[in-house]
N, C-alpha and C. Protein backbone atom coordinates (compact mmCIF):
# COMPACT_ATOMS: atom_id res chain seq x y z
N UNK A 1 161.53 -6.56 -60.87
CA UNK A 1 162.31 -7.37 -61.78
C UNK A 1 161.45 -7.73 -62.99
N UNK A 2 162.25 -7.83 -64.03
CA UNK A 2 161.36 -7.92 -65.19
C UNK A 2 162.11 -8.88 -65.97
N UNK A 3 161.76 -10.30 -66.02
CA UNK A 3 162.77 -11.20 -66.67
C UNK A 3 161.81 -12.51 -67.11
N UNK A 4 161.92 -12.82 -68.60
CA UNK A 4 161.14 -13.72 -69.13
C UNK A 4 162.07 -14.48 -69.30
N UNK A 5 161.60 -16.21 -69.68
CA UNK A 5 162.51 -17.17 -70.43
C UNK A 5 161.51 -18.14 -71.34
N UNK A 6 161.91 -18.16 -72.48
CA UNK A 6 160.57 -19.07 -73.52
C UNK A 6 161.63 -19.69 -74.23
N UNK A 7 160.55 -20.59 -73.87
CA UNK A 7 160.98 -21.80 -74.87
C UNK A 7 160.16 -22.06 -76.16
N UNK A 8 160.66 -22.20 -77.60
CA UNK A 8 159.50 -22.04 -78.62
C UNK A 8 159.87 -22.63 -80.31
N UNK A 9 159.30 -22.51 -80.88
CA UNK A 9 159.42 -22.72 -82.20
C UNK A 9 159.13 -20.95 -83.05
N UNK A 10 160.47 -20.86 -83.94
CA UNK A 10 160.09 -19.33 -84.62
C UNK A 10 158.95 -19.79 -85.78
N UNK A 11 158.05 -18.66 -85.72
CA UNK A 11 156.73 -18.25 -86.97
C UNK A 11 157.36 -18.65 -88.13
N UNK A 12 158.17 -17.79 -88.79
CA UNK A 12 158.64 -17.37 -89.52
C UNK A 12 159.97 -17.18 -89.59
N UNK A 13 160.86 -16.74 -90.97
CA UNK A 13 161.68 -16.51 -90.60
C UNK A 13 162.34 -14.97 -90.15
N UNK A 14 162.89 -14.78 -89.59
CA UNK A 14 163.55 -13.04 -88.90
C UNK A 14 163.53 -12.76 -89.68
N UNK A 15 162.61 -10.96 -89.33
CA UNK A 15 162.97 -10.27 -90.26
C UNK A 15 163.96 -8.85 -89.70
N UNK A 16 165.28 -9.01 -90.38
CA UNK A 16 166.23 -8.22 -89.75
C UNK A 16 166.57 -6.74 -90.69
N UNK A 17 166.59 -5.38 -89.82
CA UNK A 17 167.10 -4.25 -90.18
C UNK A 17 168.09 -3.62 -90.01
N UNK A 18 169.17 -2.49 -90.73
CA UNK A 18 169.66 -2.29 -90.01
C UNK A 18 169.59 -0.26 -90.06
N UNK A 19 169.65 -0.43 -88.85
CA UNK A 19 169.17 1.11 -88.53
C UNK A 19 170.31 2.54 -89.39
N UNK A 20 169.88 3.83 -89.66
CA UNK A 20 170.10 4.44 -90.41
C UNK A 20 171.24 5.15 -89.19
N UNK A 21 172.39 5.62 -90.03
CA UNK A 21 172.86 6.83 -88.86
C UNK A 21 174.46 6.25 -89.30
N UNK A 22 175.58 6.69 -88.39
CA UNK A 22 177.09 6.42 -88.29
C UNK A 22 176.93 5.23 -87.69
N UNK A 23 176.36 4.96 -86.85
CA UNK A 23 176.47 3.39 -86.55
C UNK A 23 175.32 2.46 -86.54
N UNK A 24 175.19 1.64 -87.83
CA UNK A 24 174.33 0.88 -88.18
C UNK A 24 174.38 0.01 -87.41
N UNK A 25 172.89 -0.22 -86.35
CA UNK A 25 172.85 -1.13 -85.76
C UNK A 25 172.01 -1.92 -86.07
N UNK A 26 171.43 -3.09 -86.10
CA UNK A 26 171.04 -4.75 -86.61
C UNK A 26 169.75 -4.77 -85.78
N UNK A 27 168.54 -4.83 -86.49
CA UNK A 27 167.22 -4.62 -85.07
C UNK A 27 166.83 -6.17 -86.03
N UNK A 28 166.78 -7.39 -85.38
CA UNK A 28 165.67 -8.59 -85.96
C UNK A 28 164.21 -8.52 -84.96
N UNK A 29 163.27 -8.89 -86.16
CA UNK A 29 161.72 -9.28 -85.42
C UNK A 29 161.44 -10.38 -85.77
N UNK A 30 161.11 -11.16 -85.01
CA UNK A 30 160.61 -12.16 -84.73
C UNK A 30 159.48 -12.79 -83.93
N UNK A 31 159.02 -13.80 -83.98
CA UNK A 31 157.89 -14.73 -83.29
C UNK A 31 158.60 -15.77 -83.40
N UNK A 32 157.91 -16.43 -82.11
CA UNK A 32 157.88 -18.09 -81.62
C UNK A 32 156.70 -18.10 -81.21
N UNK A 33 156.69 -19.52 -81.19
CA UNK A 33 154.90 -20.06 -80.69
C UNK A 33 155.76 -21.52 -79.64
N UNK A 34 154.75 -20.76 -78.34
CA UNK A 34 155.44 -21.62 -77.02
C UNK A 34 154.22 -22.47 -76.67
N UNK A 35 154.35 -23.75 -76.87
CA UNK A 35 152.87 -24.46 -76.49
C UNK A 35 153.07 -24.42 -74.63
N UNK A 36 151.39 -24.63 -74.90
CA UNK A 36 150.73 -24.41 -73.43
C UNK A 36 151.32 -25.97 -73.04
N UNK A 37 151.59 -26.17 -72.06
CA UNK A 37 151.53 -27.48 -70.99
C UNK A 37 150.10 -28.10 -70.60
N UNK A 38 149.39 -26.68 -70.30
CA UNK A 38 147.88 -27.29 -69.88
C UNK A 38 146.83 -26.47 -70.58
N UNK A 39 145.91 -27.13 -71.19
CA UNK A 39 145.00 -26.33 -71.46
C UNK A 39 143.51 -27.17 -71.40
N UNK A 40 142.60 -26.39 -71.68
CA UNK A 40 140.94 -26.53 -71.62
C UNK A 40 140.38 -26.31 -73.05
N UNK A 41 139.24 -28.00 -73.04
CA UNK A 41 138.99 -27.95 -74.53
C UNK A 41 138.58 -26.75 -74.75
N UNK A 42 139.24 -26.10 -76.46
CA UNK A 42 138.80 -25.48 -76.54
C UNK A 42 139.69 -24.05 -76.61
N UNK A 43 140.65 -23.90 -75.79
CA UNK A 43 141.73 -23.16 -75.33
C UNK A 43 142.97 -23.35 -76.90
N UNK A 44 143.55 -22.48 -77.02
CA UNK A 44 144.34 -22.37 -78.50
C UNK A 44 145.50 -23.71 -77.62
N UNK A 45 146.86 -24.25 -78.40
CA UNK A 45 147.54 -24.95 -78.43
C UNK A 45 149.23 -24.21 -77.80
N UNK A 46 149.16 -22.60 -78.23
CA UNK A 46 150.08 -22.69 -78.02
C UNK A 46 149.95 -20.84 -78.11
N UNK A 47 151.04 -20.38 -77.33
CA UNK A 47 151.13 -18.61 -77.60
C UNK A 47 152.15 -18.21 -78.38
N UNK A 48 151.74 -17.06 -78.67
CA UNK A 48 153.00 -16.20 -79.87
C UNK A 48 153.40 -15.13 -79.30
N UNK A 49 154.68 -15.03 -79.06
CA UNK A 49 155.40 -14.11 -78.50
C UNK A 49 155.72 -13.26 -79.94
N UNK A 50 156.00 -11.81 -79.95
CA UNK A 50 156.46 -10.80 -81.06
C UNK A 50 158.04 -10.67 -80.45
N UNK A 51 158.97 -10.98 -80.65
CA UNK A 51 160.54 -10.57 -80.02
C UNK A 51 161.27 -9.57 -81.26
N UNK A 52 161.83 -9.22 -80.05
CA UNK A 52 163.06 -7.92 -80.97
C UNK A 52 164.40 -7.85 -80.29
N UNK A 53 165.40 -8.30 -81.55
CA UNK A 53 166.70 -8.12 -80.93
C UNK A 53 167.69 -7.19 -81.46
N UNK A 54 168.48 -6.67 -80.87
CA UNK A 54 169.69 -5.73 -81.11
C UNK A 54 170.82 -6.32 -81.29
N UNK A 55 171.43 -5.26 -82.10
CA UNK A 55 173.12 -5.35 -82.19
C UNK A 55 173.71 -6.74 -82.89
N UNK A 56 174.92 -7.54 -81.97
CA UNK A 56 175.01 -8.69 -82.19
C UNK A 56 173.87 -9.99 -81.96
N UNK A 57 173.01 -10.08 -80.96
CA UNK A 57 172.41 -11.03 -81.10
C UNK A 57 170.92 -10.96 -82.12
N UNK A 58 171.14 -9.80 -82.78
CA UNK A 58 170.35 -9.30 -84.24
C UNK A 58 171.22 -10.35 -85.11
N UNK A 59 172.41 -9.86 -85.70
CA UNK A 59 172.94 -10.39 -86.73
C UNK A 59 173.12 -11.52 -86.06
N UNK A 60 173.33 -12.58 -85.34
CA UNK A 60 172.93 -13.85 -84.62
C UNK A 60 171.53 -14.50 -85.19
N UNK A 61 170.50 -13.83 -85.11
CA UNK A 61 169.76 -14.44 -85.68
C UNK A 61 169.44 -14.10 -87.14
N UNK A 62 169.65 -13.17 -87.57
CA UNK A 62 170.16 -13.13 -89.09
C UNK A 62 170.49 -13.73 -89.85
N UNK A 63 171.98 -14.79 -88.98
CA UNK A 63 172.50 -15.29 -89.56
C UNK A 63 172.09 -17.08 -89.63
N UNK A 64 171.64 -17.26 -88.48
CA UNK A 64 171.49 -18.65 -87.89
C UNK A 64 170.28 -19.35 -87.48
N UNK A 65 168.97 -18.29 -87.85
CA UNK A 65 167.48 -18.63 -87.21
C UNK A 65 166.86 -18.90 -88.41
N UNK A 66 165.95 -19.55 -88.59
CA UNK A 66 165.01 -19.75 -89.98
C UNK A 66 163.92 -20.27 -89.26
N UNK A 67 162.89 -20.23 -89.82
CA UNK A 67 161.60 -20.63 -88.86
C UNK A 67 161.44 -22.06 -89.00
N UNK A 68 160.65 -22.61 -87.52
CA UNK A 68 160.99 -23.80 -87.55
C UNK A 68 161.52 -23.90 -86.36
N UNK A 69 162.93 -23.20 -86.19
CA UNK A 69 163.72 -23.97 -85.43
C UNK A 69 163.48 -23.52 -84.03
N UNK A 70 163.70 -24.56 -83.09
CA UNK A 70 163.57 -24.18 -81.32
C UNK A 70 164.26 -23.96 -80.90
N UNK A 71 164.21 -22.39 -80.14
CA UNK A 71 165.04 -21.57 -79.19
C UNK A 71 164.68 -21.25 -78.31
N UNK A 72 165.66 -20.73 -77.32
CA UNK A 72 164.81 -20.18 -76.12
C UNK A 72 165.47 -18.58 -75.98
N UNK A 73 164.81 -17.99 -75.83
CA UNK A 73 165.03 -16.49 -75.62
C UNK A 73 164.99 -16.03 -74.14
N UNK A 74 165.81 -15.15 -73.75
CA UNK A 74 165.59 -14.79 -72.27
C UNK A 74 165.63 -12.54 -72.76
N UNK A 75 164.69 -12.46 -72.00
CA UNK A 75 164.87 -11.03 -72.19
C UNK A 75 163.95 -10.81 -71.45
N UNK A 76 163.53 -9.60 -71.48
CA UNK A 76 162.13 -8.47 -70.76
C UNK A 76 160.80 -8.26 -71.46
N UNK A 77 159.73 -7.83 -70.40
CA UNK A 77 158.68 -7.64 -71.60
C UNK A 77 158.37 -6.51 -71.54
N UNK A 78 157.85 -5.97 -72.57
CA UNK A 78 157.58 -4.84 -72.73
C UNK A 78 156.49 -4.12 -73.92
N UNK A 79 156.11 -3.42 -73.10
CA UNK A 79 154.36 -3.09 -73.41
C UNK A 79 154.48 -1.95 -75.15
N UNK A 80 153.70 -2.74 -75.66
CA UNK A 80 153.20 -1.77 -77.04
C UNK A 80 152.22 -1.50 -77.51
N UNK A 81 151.80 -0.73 -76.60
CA UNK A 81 150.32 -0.31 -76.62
C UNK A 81 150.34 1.05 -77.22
N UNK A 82 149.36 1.03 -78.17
CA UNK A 82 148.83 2.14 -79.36
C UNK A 82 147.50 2.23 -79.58
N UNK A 83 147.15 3.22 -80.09
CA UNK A 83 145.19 3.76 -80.47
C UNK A 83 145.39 3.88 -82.05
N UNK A 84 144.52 2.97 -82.43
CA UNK A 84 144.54 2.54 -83.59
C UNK A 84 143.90 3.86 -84.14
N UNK A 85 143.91 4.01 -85.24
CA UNK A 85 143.04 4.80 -86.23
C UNK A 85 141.31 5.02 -85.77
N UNK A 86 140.96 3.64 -85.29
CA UNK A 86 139.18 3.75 -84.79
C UNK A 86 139.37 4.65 -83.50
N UNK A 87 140.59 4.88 -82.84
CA UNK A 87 140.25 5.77 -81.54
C UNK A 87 141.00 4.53 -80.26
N UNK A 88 140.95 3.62 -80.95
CA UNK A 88 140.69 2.31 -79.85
C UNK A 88 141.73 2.22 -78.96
N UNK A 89 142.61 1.93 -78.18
CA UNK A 89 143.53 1.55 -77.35
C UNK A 89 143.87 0.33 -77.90
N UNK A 90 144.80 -0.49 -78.12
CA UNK A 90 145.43 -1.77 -79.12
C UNK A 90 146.46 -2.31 -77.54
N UNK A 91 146.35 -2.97 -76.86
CA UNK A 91 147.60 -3.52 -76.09
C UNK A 91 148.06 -4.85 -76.33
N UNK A 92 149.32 -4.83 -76.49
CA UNK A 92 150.47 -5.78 -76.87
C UNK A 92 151.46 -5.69 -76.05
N UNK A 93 152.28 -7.16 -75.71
CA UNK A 93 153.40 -6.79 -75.66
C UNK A 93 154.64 -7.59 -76.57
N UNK A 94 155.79 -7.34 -76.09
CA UNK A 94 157.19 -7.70 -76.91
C UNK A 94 158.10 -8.21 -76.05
N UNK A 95 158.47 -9.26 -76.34
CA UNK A 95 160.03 -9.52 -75.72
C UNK A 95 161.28 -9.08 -76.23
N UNK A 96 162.45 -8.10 -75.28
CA UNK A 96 162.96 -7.22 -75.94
C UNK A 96 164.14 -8.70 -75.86
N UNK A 97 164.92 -9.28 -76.54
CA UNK A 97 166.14 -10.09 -76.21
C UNK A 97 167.06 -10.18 -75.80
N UNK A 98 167.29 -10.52 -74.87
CA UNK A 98 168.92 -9.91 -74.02
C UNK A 98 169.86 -11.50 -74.50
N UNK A 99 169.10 -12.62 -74.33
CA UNK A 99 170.26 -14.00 -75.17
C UNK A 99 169.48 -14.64 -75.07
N UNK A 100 170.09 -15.41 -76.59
CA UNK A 100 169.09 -16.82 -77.62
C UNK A 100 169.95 -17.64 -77.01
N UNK A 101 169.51 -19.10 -77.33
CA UNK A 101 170.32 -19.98 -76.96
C UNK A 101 169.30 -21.22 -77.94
N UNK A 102 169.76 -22.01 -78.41
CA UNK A 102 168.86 -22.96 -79.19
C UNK A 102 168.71 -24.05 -78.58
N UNK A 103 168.00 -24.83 -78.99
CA UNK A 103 166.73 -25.64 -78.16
C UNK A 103 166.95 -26.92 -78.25
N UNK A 104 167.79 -27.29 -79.43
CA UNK A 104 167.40 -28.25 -80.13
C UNK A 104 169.36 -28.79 -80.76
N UNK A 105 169.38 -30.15 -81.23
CA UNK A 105 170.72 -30.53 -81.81
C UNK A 105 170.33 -29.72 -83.53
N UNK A 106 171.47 -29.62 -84.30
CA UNK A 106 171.74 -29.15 -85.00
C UNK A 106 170.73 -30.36 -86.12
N UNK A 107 171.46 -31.66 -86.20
CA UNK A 107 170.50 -32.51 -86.45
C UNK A 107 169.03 -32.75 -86.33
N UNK A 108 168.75 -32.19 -85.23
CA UNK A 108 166.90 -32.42 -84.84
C UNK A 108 166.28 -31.63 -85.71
N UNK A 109 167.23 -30.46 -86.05
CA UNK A 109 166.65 -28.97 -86.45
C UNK A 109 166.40 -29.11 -87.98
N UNK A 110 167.06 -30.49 -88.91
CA UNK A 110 167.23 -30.20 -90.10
C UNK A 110 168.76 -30.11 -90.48
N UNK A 111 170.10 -29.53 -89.72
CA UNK A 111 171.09 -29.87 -89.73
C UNK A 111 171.56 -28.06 -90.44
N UNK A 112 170.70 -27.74 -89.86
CA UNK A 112 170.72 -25.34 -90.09
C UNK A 112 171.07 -24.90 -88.97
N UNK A 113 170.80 -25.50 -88.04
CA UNK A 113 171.27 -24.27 -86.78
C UNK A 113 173.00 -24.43 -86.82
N UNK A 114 173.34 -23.59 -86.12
CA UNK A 114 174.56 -23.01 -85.79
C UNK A 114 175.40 -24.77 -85.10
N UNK A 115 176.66 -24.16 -85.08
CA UNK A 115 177.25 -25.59 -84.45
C UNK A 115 177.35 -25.45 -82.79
N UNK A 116 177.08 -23.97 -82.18
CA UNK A 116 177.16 -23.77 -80.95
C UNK A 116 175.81 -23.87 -80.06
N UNK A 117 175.76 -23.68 -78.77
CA UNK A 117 174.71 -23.94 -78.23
C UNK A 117 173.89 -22.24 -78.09
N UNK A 118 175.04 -20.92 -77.29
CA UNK A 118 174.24 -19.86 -77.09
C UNK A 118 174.36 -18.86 -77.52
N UNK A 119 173.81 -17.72 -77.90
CA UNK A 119 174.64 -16.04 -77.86
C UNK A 119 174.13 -15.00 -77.29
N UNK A 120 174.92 -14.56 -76.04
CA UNK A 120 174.38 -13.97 -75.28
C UNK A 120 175.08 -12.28 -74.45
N UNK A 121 175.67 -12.03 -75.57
CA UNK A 121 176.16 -10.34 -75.31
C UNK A 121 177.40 -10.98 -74.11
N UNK A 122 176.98 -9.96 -73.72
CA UNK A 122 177.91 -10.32 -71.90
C UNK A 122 177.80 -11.04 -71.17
N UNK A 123 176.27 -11.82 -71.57
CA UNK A 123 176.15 -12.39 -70.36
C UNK A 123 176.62 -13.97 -70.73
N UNK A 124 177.69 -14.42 -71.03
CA UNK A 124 177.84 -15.46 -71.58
C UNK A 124 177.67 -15.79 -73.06
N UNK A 125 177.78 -17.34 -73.27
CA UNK A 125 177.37 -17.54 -74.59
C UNK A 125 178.46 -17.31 -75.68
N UNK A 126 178.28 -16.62 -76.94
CA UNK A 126 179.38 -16.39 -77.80
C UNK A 126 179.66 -14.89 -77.35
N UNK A 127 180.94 -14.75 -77.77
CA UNK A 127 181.21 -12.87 -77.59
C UNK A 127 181.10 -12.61 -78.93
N UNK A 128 180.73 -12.98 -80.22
CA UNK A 128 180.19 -12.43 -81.14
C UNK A 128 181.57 -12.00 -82.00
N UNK A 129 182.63 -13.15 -81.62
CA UNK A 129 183.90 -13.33 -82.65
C UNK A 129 183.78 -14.39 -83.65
N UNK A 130 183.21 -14.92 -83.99
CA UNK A 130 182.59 -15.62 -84.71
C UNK A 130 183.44 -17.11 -84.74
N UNK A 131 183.40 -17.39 -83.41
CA UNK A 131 184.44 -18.45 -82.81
C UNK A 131 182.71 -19.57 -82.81
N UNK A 132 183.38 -20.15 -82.25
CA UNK A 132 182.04 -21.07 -82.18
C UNK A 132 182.42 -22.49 -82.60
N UNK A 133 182.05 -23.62 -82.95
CA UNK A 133 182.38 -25.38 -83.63
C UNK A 133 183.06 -24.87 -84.67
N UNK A 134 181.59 -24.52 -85.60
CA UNK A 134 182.23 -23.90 -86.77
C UNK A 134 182.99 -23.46 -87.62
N UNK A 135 183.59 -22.60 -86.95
CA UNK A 135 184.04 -21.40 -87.25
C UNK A 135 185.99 -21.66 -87.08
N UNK A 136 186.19 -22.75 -86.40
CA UNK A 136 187.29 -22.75 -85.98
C UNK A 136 187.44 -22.55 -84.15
N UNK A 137 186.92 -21.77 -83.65
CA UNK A 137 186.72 -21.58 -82.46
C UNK A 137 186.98 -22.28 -81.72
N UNK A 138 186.59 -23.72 -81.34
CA UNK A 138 186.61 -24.93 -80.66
C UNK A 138 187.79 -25.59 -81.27
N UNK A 139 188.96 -25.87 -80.72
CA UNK A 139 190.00 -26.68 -81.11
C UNK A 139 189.61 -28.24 -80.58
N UNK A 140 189.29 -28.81 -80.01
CA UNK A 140 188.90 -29.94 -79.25
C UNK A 140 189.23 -29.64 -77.72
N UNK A 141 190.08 -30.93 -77.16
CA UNK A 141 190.37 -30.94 -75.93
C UNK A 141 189.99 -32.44 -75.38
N UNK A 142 190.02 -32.25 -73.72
CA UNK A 142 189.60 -33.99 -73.60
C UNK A 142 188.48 -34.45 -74.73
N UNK A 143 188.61 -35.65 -74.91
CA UNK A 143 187.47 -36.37 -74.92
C UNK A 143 186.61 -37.13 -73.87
N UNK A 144 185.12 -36.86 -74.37
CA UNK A 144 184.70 -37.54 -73.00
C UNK A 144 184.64 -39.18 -73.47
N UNK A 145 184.55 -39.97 -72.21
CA UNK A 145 184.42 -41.20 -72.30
C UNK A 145 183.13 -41.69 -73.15
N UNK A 146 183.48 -42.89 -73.37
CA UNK A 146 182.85 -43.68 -74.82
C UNK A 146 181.58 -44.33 -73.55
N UNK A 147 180.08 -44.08 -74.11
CA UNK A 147 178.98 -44.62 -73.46
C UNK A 147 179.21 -45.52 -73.02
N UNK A 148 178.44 -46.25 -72.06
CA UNK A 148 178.51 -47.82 -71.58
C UNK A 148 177.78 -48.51 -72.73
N UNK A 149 178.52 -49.83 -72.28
CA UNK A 149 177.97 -50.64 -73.31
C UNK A 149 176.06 -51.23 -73.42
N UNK A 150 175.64 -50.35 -72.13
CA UNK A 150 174.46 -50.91 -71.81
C UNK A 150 173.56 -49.91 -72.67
N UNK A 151 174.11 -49.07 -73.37
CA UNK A 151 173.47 -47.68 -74.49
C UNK A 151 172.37 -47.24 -73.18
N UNK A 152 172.94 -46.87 -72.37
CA UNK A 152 171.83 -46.06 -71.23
C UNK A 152 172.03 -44.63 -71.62
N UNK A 153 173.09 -44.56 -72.28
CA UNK A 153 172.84 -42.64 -72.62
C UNK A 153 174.00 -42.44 -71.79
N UNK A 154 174.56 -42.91 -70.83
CA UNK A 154 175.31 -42.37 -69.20
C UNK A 154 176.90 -42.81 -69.57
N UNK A 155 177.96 -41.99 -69.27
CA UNK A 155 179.33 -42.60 -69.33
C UNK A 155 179.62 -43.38 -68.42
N UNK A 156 180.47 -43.93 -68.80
CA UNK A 156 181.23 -44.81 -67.04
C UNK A 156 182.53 -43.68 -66.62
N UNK A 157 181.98 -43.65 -65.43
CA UNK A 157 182.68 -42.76 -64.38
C UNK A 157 184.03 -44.29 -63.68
N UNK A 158 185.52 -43.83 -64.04
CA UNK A 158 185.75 -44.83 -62.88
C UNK A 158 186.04 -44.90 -61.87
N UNK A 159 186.33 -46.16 -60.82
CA UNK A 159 186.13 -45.89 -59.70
C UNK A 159 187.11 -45.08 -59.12
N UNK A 160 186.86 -44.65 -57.89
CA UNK A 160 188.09 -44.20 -57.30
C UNK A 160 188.16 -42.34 -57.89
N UNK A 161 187.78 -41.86 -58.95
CA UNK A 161 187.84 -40.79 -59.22
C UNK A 161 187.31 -39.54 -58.11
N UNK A 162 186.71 -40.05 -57.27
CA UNK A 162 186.17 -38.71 -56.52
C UNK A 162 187.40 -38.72 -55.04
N UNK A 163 188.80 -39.58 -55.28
CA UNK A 163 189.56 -39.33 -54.24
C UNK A 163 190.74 -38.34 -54.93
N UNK A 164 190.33 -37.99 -56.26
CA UNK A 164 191.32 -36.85 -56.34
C UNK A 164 190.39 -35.51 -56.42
N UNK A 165 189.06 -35.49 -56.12
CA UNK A 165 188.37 -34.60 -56.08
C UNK A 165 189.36 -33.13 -54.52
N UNK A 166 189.51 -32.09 -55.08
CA UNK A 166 190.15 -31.27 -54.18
C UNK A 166 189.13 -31.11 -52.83
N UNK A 167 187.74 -31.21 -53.16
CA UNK A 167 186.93 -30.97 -51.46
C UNK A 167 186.25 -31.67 -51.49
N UNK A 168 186.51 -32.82 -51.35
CA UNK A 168 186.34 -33.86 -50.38
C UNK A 168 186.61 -33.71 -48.82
């Protein structure tokens, strides 16, 4: 099994292509820098991942990433290892992107990221109709209940609600 998940801040901002042929497909490159949890004086602060994404979640970040902002990427890794010009062997690797999902409120970010939370091909997330807060996508629906008055962050649940729960 070959399955990463990072959490990070992008370098820079994407730099996105789109490939030559009858069907132009969308390749973005990118970096994030994922700080360490633990380290030893002395030890760098944080690692840099190189990522590359396809297709729709290319034009996804095309459209919606600027550096700065915190995402988390889930994809594979994969080795890019080359012999430089000196003869040398060079090993690297890449995270290939299978789905972004952002990290952060739209607000925390500067008030740039997207109005949705993920985009993730098939596997969830947006299907890349350009539905989303935004976009029209989200009509509303319930509302959730108004915080307690004690500003704990937590709604009030009321009582009695878990006797219409079906499995019980």
């Amino acid at each position: 099994m070959n399955k990463v998940i990072l959490m990070g801040r992008l370098t820079r901002d994407p730099e996105v292509r789109y490939s030559q042929g009858a069907t132009q497909t969308a390749v973005a490159r990118f970096s994030i820098a994922v700080d360490r949890r633990f380290k030893r004086e002395g030890d760098p602060e944080a690692d840099f991942f190189n990522c590359t994404a396809f297709g729709k979640q290319a034009e996804f970040v095309e459209r919606y990433l600027h550096k700065g902002i915190k995402i988390v990427v889930c994809g594979r890794v994969q080795n890019d290892n080359y012999t430089n010009k000196e003869g040398q062997m060079v090993y690297s690797v890449r995270i290939m992107v299978d789905e972004i999902e952002f990290a952060e409120s739209k607000n925390a970010s500067g008030g740039n990221a997207y109005g949705g939370n993920s985009y993730g091909g098939n596997a969830g997330g947006f299907s890349g109709n350009g539905g989303g807060f935004n976009n029209g996508g989200y009509q509303g629906g319930s509302s959730a209940p108004a915080p307690s008055g004690a500003g704990d962050g937590f709604m009030n649940i009321p009582d009695g609600i878990d006797e219409e729960l079906p499995f019980n």
